[in-house]
C-alpha atoms as a PDB file:
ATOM      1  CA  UNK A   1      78.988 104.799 104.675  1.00  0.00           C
ATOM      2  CA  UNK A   2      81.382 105.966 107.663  1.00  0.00           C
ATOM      3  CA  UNK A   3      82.820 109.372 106.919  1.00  0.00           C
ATOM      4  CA  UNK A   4      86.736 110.052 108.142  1.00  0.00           C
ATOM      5  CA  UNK A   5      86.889 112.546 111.026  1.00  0.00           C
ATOM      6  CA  UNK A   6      88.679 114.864 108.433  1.00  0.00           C
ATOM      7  CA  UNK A   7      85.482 115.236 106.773  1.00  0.00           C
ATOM      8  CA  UNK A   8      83.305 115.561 109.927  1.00  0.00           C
ATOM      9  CA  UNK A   9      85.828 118.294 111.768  1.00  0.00           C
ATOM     10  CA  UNK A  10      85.846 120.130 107.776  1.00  0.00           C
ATOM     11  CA  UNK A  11      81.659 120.600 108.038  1.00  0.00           C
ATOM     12  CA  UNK A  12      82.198 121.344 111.895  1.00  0.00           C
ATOM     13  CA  UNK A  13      84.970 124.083 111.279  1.00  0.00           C
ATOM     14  CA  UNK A  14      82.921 125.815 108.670  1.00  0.00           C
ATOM     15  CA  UNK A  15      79.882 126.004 111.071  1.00  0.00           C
ATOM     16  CA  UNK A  16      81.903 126.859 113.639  1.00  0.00           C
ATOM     17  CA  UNK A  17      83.310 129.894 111.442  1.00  0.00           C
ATOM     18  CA  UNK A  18      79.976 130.827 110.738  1.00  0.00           C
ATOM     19  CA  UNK A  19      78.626 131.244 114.464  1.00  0.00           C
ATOM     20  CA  UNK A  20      81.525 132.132 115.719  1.00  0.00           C
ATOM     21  CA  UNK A  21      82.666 135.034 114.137  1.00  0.00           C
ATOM     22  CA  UNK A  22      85.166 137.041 116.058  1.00  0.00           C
ATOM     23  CA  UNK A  23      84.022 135.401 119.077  1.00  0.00           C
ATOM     24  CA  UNK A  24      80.801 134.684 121.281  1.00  0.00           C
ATOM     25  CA  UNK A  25      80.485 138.101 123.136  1.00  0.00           C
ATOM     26  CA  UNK A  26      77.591 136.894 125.365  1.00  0.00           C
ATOM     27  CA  UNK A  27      79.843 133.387 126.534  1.00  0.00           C
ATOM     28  CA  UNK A  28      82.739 135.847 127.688  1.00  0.00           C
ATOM     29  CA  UNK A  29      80.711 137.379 130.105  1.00  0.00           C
ATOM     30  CA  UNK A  30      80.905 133.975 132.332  1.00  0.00           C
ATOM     31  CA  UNK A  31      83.936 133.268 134.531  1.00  0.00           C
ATOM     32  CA  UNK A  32      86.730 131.116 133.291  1.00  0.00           C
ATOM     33  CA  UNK A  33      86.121 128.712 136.603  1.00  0.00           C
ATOM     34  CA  UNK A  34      82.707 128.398 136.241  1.00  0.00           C
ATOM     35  CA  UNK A  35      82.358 124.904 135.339  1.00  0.00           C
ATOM     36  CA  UNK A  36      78.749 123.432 133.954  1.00  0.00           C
ATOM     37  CA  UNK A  37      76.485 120.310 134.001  1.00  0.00           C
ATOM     38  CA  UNK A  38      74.546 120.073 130.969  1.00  0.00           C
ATOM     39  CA  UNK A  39      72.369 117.170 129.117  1.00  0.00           C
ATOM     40  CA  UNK A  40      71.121 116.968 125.851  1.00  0.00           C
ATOM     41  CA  UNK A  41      67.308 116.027 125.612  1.00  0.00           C
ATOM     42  CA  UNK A  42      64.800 115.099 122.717  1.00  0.00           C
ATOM     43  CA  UNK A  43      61.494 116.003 123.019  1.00  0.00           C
ATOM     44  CA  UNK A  44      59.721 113.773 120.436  1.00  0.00           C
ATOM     45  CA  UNK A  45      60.837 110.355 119.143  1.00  0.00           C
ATOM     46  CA  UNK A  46      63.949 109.783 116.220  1.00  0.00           C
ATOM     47  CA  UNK A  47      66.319 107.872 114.857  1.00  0.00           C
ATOM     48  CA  UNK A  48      69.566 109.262 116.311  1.00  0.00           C
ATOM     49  CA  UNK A  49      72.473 110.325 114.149  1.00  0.00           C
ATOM     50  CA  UNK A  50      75.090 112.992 114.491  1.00  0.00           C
ATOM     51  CA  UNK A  51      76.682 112.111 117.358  1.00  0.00           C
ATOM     52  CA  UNK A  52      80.280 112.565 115.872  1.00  0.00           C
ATOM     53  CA  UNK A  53      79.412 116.215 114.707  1.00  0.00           C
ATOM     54  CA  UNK A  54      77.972 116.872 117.353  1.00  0.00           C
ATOM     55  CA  UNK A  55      80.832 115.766 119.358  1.00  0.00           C
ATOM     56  CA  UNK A  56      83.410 117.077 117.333  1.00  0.00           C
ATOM     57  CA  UNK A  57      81.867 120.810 117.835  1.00  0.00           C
ATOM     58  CA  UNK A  58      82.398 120.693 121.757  1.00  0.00           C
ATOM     59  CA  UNK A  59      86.012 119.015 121.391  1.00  0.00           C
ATOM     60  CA  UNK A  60      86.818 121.984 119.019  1.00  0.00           C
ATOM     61  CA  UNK A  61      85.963 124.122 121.102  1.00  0.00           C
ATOM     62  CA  UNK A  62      87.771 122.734 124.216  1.00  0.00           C
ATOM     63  CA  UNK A  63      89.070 119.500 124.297  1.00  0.00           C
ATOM     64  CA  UNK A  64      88.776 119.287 128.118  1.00  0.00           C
ATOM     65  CA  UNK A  65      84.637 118.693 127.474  1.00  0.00           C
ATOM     66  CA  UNK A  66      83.660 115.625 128.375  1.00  0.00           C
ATOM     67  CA  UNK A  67      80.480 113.921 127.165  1.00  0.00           C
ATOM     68  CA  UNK A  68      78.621 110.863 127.666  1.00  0.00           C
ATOM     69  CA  UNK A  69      76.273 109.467 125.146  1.00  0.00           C
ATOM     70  CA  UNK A  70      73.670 107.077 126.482  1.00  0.00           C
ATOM     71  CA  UNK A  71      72.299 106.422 122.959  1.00  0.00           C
ATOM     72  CA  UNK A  72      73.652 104.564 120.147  1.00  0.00           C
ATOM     73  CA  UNK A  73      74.228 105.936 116.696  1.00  0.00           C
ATOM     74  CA  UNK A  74      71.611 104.816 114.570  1.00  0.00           C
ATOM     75  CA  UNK A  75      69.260 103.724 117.279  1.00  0.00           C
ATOM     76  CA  UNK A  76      65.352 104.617 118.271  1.00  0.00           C
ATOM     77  CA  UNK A  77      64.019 106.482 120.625  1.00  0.00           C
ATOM     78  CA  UNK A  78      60.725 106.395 121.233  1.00  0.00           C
ATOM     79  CA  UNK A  79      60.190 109.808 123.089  1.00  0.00           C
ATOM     80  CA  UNK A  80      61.603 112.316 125.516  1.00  0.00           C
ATOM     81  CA  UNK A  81      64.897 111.301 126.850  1.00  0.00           C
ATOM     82  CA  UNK A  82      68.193 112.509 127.842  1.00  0.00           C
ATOM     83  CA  UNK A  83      70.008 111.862 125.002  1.00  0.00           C
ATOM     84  CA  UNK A  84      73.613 112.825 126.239  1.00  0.00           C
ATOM     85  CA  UNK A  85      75.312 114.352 129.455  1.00  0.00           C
ATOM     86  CA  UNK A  86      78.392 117.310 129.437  1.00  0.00           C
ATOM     87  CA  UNK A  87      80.658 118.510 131.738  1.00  0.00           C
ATOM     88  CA  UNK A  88      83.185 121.535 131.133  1.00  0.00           C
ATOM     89  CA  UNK A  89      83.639 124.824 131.001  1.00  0.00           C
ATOM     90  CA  UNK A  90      80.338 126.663 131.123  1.00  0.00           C
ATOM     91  CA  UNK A  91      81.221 129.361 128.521  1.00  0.00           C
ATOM     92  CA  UNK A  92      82.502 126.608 126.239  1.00  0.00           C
ATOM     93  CA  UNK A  93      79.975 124.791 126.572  1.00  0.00           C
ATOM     94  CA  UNK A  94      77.393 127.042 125.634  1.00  0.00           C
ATOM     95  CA  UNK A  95      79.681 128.884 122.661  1.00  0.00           C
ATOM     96  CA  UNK A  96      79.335 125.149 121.023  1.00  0.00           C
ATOM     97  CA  UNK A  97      76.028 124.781 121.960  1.00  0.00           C
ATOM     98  CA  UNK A  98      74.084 125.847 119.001  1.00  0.00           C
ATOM     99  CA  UNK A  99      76.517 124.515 116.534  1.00  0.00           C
ATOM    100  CA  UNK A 100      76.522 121.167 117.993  1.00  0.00           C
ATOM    101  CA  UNK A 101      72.754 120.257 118.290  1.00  0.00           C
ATOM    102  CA  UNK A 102      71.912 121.806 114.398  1.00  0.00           C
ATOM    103  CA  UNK A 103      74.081 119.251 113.348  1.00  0.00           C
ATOM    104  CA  UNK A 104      72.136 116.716 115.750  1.00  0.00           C
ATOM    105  CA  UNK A 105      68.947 117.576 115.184  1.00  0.00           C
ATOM    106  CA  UNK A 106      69.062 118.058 111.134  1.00  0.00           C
ATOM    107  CA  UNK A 107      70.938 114.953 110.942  1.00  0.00           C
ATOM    108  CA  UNK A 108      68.923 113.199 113.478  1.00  0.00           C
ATOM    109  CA  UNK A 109      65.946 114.967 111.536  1.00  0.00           C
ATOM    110  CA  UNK A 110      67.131 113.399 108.282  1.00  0.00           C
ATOM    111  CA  UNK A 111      67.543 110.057 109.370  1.00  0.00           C
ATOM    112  CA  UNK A 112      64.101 109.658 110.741  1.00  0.00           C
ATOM    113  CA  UNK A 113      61.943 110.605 107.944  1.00  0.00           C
ATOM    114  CA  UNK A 114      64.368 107.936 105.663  1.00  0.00           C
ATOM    115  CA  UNK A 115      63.295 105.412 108.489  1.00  0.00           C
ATOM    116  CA  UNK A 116      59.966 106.451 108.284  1.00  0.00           C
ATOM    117  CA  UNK A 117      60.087 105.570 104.779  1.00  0.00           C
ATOM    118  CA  UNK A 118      61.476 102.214 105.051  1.00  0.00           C
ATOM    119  CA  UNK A 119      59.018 100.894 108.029  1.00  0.00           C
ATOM    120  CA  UNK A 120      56.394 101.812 105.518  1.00  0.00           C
ATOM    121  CA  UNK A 121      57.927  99.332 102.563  1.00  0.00           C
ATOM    122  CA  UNK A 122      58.848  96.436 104.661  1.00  0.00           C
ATOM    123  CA  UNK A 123      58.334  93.328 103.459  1.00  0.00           C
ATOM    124  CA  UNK A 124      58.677  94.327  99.749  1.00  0.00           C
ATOM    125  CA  UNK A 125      62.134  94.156  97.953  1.00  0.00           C
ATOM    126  CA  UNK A 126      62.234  97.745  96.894  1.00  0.00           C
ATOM    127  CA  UNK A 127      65.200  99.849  98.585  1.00  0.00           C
ATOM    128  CA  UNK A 128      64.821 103.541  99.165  1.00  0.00           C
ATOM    129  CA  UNK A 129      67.656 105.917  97.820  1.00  0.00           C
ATOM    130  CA  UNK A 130      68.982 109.781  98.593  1.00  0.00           C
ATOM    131  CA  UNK A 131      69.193 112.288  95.666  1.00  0.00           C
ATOM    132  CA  UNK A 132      71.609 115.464  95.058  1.00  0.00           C
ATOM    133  CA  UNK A 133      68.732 117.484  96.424  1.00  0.00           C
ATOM    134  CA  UNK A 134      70.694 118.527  99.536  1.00  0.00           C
ATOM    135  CA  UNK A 135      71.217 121.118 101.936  1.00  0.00           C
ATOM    136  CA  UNK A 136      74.056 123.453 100.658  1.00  0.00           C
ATOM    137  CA  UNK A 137      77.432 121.701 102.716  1.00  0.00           C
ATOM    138  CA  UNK A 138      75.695 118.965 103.945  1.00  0.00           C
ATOM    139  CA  UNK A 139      75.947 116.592 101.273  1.00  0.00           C
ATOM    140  CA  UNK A 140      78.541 113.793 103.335  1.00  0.00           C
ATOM    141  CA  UNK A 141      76.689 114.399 106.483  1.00  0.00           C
ATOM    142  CA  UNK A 142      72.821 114.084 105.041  1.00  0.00           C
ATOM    143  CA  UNK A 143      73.590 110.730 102.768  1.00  0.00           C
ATOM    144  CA  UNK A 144      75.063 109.151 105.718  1.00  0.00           C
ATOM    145  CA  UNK A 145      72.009 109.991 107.817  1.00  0.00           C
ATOM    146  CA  UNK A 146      70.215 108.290 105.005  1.00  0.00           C
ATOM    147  CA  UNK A 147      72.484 105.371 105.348  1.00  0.00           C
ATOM    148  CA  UNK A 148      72.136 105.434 109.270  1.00  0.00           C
ATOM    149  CA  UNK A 149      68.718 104.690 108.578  1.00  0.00           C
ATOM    150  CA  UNK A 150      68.922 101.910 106.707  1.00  0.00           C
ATOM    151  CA  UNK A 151      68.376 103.491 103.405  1.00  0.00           C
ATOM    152  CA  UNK A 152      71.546 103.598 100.199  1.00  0.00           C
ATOM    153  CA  UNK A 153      73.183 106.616  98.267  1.00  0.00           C
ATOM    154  CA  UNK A 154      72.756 107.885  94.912  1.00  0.00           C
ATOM    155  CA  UNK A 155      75.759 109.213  93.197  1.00  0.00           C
ATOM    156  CA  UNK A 156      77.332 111.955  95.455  1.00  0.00           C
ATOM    157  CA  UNK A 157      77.541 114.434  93.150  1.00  0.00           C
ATOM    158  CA  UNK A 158      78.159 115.153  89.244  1.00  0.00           C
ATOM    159  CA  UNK A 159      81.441 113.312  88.726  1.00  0.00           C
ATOM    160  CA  UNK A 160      80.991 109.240  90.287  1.00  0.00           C
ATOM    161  CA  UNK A 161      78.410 107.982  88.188  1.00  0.00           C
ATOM    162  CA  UNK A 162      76.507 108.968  84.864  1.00  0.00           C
ATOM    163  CA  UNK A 163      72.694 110.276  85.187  1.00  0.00           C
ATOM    164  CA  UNK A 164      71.474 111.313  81.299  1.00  0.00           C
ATOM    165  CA  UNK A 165      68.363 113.257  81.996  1.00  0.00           C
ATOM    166  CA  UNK A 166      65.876 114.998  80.011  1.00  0.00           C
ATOM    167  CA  UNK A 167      67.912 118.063  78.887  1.00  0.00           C
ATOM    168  CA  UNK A 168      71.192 115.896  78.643  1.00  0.00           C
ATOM    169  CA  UNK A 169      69.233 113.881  75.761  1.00  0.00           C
ATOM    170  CA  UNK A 170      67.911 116.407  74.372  1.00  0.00           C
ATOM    171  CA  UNK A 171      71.432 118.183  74.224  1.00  0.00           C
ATOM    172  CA  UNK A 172      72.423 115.133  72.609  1.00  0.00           C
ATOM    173  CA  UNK A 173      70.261 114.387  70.282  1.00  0.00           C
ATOM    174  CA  UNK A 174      68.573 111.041  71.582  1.00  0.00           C
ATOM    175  CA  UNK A 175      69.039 108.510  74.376  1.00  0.00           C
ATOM    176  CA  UNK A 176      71.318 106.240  72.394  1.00  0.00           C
ATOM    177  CA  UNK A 177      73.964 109.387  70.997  1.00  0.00           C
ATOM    178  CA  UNK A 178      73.788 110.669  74.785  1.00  0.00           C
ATOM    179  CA  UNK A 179      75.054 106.659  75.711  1.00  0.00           C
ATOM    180  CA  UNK A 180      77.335 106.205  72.965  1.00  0.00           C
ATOM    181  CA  UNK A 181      79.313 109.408  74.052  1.00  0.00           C
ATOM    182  CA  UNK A 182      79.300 108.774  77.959  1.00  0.00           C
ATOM    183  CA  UNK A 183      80.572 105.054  77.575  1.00  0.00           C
ATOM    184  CA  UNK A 184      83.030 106.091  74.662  1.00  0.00           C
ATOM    185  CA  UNK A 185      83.916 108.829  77.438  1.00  0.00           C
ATOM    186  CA  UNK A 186      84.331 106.475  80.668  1.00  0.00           C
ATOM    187  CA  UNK A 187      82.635 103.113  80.007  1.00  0.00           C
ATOM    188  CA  UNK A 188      83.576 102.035  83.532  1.00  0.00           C
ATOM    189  CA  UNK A 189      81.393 104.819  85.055  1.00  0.00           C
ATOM    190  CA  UNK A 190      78.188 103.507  86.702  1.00  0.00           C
ATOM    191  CA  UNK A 191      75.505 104.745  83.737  1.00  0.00           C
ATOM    192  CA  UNK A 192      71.825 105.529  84.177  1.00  0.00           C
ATOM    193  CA  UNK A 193      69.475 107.246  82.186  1.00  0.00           C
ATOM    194  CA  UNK A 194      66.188 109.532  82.855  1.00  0.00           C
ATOM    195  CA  UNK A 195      62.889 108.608  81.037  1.00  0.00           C
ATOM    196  CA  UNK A 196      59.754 110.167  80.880  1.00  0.00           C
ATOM    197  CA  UNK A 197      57.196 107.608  78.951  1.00  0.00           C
ATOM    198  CA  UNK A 198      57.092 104.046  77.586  1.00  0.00           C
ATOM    199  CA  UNK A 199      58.412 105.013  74.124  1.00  0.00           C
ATOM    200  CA  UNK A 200      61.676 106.690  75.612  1.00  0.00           C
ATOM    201  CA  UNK A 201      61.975 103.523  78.136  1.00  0.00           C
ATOM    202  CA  UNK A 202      61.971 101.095  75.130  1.00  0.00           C
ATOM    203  CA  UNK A 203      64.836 102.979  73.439  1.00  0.00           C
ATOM    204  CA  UNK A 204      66.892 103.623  76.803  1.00  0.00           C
ATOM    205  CA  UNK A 205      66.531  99.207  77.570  1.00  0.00           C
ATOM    206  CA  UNK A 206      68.477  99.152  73.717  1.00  0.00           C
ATOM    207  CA  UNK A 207      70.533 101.228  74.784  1.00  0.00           C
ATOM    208  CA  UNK A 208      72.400  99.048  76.998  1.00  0.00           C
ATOM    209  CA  UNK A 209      72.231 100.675  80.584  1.00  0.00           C
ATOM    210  CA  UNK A 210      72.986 100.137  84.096  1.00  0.00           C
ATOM    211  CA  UNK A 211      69.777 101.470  85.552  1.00  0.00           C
ATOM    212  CA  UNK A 212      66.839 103.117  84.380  1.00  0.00           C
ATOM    213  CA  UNK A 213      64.724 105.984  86.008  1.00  0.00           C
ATOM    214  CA  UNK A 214      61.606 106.118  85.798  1.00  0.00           C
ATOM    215  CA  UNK A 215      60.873 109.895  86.239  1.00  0.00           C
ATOM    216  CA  UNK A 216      57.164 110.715  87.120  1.00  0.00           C
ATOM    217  CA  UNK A 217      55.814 107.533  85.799  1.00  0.00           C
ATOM    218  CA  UNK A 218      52.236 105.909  87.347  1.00  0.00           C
ATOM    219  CA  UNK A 219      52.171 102.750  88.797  1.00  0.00           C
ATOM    220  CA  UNK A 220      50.325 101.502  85.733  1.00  0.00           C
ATOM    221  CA  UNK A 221      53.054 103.144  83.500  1.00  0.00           C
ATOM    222  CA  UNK A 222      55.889 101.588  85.863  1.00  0.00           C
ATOM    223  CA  UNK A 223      53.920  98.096  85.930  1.00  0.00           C
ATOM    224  CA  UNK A 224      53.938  98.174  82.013  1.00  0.00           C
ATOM    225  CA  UNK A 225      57.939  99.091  82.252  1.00  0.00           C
ATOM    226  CA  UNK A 226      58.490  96.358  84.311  1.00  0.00           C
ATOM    227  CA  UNK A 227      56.691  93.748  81.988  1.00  0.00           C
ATOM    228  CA  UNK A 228      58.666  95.672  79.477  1.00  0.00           C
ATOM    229  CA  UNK A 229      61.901  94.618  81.125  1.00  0.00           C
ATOM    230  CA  UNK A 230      61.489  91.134  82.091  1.00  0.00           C
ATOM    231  CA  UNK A 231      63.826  89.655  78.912  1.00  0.00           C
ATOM    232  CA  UNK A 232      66.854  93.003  79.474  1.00  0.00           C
ATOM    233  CA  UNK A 233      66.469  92.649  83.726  1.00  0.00           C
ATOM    234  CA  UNK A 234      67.340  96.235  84.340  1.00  0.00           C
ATOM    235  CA  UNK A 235      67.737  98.077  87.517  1.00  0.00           C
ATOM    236  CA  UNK A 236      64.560 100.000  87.514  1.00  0.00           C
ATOM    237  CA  UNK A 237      64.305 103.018  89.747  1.00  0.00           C
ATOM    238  CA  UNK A 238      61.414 105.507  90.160  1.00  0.00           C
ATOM    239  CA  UNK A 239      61.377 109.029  91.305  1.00  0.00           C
ATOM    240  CA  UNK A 240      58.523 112.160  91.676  1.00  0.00           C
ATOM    241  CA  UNK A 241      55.572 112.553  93.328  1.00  0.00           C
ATOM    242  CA  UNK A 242      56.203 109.700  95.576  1.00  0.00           C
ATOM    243  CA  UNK A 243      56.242 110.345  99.171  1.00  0.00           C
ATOM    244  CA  UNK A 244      55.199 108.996 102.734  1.00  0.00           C
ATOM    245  CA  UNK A 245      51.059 108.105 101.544  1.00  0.00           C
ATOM    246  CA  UNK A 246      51.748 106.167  98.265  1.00  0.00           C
ATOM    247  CA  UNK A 247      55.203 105.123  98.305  1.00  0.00           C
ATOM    248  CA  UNK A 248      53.421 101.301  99.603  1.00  0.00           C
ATOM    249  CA  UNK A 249      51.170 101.017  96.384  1.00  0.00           C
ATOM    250  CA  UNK A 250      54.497 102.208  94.162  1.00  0.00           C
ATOM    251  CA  UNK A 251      57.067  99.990  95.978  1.00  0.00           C
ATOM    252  CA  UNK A 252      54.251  96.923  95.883  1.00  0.00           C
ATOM    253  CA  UNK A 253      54.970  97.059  92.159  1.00  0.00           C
ATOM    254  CA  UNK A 254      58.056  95.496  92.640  1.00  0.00           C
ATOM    255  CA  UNK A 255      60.734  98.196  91.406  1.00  0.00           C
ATOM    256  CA  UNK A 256      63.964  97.371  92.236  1.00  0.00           C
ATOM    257  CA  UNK A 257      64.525 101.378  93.418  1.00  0.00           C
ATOM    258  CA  UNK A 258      62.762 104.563  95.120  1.00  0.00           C
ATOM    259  CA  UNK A 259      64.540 107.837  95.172  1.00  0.00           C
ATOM    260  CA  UNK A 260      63.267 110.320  97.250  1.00  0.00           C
ATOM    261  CA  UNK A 261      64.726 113.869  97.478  1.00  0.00           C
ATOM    262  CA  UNK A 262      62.391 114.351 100.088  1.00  0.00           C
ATOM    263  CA  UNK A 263      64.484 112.681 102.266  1.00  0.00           C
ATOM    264  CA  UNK A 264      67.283 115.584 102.722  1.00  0.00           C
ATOM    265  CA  UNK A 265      65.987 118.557 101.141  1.00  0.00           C
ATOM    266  CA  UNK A 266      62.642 119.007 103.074  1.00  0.00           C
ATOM    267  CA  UNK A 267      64.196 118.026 106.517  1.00  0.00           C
ATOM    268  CA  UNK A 268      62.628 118.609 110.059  1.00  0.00           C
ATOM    269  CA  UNK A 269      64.770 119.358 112.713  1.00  0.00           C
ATOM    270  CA  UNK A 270      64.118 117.002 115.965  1.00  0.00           C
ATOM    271  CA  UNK A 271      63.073 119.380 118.808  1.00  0.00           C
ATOM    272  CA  UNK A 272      66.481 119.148 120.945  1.00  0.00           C
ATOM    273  CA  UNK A 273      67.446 121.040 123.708  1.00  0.00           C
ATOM    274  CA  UNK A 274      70.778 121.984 126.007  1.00  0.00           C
ATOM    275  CA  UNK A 275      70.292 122.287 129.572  1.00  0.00           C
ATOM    276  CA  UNK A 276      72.725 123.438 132.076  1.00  0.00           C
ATOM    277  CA  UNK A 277      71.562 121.290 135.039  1.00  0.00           C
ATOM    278  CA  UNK A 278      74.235 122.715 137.465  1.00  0.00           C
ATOM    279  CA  UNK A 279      77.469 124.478 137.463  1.00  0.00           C
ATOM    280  CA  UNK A 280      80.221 125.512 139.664  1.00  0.00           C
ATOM    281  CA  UNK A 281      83.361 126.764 140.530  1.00  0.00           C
ATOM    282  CA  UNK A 282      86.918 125.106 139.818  1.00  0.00           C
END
């Protein structure tokens, strides 16, 4: 995934707005001259992402900041470090402060758990995936964290790919009216359905799908589904109650796909901090 700047300076304008307000009364009490020195610095290891949000808050503020990265996007760092140095104007600097390193750190935050999902399943052929589950105005930014990290996208929201899920079918009627109407609707939309036992999963493989979810199902159950599917050779994806302890014994069962809304709507926040190492005047 690599998301156009328009998109990046869109989420950056809002948050801007937001902080902002009419202005940052405690940043106007510093001199215009008054030029700073400032780094950015972890305090615990991650997986970095953000960089161009982060970026793009102290350019929109003042274009005449300068910073200097000495970390790569999508790299790993194993503990405290400067992660970037800045140089402009000290009240600018600090008015994009706060702005720039939420987008860093929940980003950054993001990204790591997601690689701290896949270091756990390496080896196996399973591939983790994002959900809808994220935080409100975040979705671009938090699935390409996920994607920084090595992991893939679900659909990005309601209108890109078909997900029939409990309530949908029951809407419906059954699994195979709910298909019948989505590929009459758009058959060229990617189509997936929701199960919740064996008996459901045996109607949704006549059913002619893309993928199948398989939503709160044991290992045992999955391990029967996957026996189950060795003459249709469905996508099979599973979902709940998996996280960071079991998702080895779930992805050793060979399923093709892990979604974990974990990954984005339960984020950490690295612990980064802004210091002004020196200033002076211009």
């Amino acid at each position: 995934m690599h998301p156009k700047q328009l998109d990046i300076l869109a989420d950056v304008i809002i948050a801007l707005k937001e902080d902002l307000g009419s202005g940052d009364v405690s940043s106007a009490l510093i001199s215009a001259n008054i030029k700073a020195y400032a780094t950015i610095i972890t305090r615990e290891p991650l997986l970095v992402c953000g960089i161009q949000w982060c970026t793009a808050v102290f350019k929109t503020i003042n274009p005449g900041i300068t910073l200097e990265w000495l970390v790569q996007e999508g790299s790993w760092i194993a503990g405290p470090t400067i992660l970037c140095k800045i140089y402009g104007d000290a009240k600018d600097v600090l008015t994009a402060e706060r702005t720039a390193l939420n987008f860093l750190q929940t980003l950054s935050g993001t990204a790591t758990k997601t690689y701290s999902y896949i270091q756990i399943i390496q080896g196996t052929s399973t591939k983790i995936l994002d959900t809808r589950k994220t935080l409100p105005g975040l979705r671009l930014a938090q699935k390409y964290a996920v994607a920084c990290a090595g992991g893939y996208n679900h659909r990005f929201g309601l209108y890109d790919a078909y997900l029939i899920k409990e309530n949908h079918i029951q809407a419906c009627g059954s699994i195979t009216n709910a298909v019948l109407r989505a590929r009459k609707a758009n058959s060229k939309l990617f189509l997936e359905i929701e199960v919740q036992n064996l008996t459901e999963f045996d109607e949704a493989m006549r059913s002619k799908p893309d993928r199948i979810l398989l939503d709160n199902f044991s290992i045992y159950d999955i391990q029967q589904a996957i026996s189950m599917n060795t003459n249709y050779n469905y996508e099979l994806e599973a979902s709940g109650g998996i996280n960071l302890m079991n998702i080895a014994a779930f992805a050793a069962t060979g399923i093709h796909w892990i979604a974990i809304g974990d990954l984005t709507k339960s984020v950490r926040a690295i612990d980064l901090s802004l210091l002004i190492e020196g200033q002076g005047d211009v």
